[in-house]
N, C-alpha and C. Protein backbone atom coordinates (compact mmCIF):
# COMPACT_ATOMS: atom_id res chain seq x y z
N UNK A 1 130.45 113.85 -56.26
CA UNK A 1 130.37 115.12 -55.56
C UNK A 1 129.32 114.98 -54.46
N UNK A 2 129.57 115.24 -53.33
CA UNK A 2 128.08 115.62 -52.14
C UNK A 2 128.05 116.81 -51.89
N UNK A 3 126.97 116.80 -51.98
CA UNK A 3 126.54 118.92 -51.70
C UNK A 3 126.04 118.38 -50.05
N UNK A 4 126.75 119.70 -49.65
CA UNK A 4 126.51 120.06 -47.77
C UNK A 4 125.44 121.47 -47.33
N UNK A 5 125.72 122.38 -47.92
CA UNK A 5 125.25 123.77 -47.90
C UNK A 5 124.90 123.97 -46.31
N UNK A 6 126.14 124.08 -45.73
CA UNK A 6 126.30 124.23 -44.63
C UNK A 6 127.35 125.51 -44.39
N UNK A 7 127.35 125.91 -42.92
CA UNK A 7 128.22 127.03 -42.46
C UNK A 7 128.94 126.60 -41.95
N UNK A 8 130.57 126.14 -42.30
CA UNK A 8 131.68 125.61 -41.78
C UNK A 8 132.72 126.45 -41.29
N UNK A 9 133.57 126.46 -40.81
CA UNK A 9 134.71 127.19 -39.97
C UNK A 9 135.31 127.36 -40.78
N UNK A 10 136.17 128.95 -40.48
CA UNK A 10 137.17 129.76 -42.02
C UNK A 10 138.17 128.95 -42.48
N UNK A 11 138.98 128.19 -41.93
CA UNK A 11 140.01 127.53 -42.53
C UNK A 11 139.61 125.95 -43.50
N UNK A 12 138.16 125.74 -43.13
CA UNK A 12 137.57 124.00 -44.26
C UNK A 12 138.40 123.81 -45.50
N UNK A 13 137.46 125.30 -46.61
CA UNK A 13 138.19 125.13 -47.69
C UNK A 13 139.61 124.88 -48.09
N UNK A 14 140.47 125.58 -46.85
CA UNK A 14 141.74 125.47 -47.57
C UNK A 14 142.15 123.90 -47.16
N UNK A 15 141.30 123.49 -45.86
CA UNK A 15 141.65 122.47 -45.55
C UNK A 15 141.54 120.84 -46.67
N UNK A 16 140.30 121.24 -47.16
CA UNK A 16 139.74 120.16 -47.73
C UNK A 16 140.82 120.65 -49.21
N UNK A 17 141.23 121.69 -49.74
CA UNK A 17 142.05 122.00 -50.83
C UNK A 17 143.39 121.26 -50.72
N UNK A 18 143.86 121.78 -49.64
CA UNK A 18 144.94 120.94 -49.22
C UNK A 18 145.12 118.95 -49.67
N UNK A 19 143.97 118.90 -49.17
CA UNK A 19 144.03 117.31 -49.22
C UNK A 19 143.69 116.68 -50.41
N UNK A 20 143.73 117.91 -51.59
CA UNK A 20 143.70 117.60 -53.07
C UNK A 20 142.32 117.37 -53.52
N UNK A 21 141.65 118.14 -52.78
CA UNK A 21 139.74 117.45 -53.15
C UNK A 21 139.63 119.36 -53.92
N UNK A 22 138.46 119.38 -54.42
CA UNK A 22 138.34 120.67 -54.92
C UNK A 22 136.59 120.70 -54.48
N UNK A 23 136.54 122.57 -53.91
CA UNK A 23 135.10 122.65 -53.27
C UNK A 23 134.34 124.08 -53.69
N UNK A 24 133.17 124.24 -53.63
CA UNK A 24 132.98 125.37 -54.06
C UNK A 24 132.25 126.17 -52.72
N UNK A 25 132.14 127.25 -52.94
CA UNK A 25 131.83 128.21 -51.51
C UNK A 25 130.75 129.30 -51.76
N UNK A 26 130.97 130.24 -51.28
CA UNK A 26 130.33 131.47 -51.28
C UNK A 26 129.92 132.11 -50.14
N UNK A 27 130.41 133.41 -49.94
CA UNK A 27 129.71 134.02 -48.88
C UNK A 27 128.33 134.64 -48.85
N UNK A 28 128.09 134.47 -47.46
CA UNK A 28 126.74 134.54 -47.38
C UNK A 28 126.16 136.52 -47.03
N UNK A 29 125.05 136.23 -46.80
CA UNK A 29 124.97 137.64 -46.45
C UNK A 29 124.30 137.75 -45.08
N UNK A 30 124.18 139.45 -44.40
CA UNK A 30 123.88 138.90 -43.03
C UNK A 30 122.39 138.08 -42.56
N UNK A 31 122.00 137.88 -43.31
CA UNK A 31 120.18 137.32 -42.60
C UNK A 31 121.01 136.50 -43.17
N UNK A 32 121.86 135.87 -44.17
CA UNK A 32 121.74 133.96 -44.51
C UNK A 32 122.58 133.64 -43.26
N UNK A 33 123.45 134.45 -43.39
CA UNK A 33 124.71 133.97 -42.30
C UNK A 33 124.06 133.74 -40.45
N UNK A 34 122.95 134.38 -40.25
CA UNK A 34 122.54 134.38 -38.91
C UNK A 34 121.53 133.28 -38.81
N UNK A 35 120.58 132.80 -40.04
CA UNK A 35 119.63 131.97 -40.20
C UNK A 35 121.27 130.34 -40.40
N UNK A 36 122.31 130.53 -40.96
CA UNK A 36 123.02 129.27 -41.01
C UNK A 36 123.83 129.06 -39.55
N UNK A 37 123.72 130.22 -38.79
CA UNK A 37 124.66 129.99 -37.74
C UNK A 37 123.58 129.47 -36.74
N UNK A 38 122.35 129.59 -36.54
CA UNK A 38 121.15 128.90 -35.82
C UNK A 38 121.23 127.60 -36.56
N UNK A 39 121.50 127.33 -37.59
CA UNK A 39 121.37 125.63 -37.83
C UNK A 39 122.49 124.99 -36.92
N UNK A 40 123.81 125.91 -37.59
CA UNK A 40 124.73 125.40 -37.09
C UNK A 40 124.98 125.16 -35.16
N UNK A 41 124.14 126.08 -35.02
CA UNK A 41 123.70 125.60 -32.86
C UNK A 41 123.21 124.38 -33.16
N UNK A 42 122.39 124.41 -34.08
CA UNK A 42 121.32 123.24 -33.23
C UNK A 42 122.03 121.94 -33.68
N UNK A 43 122.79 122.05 -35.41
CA UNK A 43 124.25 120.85 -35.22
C UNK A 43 124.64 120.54 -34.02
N UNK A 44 125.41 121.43 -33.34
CA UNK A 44 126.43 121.06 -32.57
C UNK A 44 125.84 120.93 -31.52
N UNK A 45 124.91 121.20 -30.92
CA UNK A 45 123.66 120.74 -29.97
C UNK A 45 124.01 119.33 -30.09
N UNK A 46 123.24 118.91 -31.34
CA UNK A 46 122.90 117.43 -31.65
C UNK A 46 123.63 116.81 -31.17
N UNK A 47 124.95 117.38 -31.73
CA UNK A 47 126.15 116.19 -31.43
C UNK A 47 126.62 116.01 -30.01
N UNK A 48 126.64 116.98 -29.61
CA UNK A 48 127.05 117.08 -28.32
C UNK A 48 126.43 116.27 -27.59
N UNK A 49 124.18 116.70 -27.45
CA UNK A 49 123.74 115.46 -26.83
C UNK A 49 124.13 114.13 -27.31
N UNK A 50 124.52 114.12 -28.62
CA UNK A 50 124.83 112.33 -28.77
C UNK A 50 125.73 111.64 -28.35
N UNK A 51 126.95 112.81 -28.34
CA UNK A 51 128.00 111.89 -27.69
C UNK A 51 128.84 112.64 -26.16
N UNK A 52 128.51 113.74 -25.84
CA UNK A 52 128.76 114.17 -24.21
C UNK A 52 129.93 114.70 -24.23
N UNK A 53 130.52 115.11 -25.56
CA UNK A 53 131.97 115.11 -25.62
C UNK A 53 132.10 116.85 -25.25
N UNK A 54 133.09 117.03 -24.34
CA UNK A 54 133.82 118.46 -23.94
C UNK A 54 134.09 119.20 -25.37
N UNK A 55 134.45 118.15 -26.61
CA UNK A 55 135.08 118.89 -27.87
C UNK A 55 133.71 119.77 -28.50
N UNK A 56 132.61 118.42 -28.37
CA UNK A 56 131.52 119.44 -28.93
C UNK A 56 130.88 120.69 -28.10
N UNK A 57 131.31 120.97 -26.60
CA UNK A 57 131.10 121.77 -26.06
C UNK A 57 131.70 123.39 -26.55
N UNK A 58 133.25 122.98 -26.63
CA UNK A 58 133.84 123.98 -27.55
C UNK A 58 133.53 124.89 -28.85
N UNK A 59 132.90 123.64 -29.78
CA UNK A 59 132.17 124.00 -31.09
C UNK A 59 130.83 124.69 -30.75
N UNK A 60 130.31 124.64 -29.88
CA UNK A 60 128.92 125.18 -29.29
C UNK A 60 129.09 126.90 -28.80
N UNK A 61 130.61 126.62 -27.85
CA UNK A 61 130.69 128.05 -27.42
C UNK A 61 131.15 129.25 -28.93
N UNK A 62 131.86 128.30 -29.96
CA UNK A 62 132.65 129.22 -31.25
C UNK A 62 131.28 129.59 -32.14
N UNK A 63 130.39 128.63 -31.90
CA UNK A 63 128.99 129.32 -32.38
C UNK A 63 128.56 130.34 -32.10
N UNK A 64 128.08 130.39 -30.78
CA UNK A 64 127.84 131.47 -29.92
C UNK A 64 128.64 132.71 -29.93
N UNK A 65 129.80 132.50 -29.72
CA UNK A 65 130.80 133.56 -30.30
C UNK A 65 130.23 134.39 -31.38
N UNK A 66 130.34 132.93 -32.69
CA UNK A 66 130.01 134.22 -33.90
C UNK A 66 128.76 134.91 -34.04
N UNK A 67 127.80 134.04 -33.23
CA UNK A 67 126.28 134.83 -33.25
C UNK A 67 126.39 136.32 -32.32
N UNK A 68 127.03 136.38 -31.39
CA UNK A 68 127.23 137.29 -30.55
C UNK A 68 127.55 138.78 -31.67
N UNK A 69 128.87 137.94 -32.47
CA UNK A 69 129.40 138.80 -33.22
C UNK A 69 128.47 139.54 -34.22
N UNK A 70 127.80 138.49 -35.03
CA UNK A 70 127.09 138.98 -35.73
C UNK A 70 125.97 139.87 -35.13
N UNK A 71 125.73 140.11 -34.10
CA UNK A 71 124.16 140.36 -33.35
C UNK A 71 125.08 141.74 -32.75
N UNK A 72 126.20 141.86 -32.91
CA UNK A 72 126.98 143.21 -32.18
C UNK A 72 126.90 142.98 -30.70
N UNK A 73 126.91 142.12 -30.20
CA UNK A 73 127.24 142.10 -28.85
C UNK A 73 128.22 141.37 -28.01
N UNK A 74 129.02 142.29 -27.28
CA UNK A 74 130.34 142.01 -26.95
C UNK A 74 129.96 140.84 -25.80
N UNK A 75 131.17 140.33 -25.98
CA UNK A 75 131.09 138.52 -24.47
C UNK A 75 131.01 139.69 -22.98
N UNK A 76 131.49 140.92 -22.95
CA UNK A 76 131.28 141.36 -21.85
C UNK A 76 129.67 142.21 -22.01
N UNK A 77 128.97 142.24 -22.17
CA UNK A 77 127.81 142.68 -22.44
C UNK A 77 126.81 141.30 -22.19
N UNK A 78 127.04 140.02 -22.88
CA UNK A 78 126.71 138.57 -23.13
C UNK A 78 126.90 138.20 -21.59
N UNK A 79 128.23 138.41 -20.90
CA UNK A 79 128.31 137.79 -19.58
C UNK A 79 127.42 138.71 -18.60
N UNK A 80 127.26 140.15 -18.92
CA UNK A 80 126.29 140.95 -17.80
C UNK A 80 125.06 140.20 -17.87
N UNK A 81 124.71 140.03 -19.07
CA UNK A 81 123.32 139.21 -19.23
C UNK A 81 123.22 137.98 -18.34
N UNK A 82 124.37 137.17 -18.74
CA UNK A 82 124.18 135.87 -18.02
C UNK A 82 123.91 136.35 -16.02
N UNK A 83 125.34 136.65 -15.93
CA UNK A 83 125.46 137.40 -14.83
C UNK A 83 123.79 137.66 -14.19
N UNK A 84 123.25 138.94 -14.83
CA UNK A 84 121.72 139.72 -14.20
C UNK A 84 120.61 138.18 -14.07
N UNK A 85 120.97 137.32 -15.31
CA UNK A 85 119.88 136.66 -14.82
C UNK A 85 120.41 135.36 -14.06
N UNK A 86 121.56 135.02 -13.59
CA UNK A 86 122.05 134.60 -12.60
C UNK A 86 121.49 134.85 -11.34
N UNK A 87 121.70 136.01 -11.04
CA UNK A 87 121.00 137.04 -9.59
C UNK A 87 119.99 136.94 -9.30
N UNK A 88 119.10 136.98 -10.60
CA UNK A 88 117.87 136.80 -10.40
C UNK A 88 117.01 135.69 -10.34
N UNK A 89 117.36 134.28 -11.09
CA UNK A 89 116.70 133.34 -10.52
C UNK A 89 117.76 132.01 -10.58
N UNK A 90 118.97 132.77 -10.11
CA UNK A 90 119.67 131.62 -9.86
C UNK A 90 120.89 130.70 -10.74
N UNK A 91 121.72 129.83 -10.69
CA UNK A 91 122.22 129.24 -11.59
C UNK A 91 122.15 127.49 -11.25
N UNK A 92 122.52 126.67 -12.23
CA UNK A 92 122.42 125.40 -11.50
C UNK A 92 122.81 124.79 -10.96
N UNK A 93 123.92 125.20 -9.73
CA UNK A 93 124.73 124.56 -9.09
C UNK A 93 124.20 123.77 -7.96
N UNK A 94 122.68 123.61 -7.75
CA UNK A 94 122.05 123.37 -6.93
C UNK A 94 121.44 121.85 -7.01
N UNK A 95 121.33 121.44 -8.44
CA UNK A 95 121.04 120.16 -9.42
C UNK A 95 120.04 120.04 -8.68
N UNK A 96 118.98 121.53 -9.04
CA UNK A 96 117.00 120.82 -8.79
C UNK A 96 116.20 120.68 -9.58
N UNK A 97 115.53 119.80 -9.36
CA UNK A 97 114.82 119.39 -10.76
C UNK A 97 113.32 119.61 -10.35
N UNK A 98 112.95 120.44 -10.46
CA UNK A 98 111.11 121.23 -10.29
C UNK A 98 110.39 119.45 -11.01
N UNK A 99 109.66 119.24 -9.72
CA UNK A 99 108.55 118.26 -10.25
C UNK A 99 107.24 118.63 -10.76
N UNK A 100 106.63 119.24 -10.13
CA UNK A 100 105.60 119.97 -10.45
C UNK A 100 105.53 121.20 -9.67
N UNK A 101 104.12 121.87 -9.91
CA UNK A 101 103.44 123.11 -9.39
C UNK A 101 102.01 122.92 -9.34
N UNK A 102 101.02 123.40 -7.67
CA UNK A 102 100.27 123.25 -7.77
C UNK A 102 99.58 125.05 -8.08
C-alpha cells in the first residue's frame, strides 16, 4: 500500500478502481480543502518549473479555478482583478527585467 494524502481530481478514485487497485478517500472540509489546494499550486508549480510543459500549465489554471471557487469568486471578478492591476503597473509583454534601484 503507499499512502499519498493528497488533493486529487474528482474522477482518480474511480479511475484507479477501474484499473482493479482499491483506495481509500475522504472528504475534506473547507479550511482542509483550501490549505490542500495551496499544496496542490505549489505541486503543479513544481512540475511545471521542472519540465515547461503547456499540460502542467493547464493543471495550474484547474487549481486556480477551484481556489477561486472555494474563496467565492467568480473568473469574471478574478479577471477585473487581473485586468485593474494590469492598468496599473502593467503586464509582461515588454520582457523587462529590473536590475536594480538606486
Amino acid at each position: 500500500m503507499k499512502t499519498y494524502n493528497k488533493l486529487v481530481r474528482d474522477n482518480i478514485p474511480q479511475i484507479i478502481t477501474n484499473s482493479g487497485k482499491k483506495c481509500a478517500t475522504r472528504a475534506l472540509n473547507d479550511a482542509e480543502y483550501l490549505s490542500a489546494l495551496d499544496a496542490k499550486l505549489g505541486e503543479e508549480v513544481g512540475e511545471y518549473l521542472q519540465s515547461g510543459a503547456v499540460e502542467e500549465l493547464a493543471d495550474i489554471a484547474e487549481v486556480i479555478r477551484a481556489i477561486l471557487r472555494a474563496k467565492k469568486c467568480s473568473l469574471q471578478r478574478f479577471d477585473s482583478i487581473r485586468k485593474q492591476k494590469a492598468r496599473q503597473n502593467g503586464a509582461f509583454a515588454q520582457k523587462i527585467m529590473l536590475l536594480s534601484v538606486d
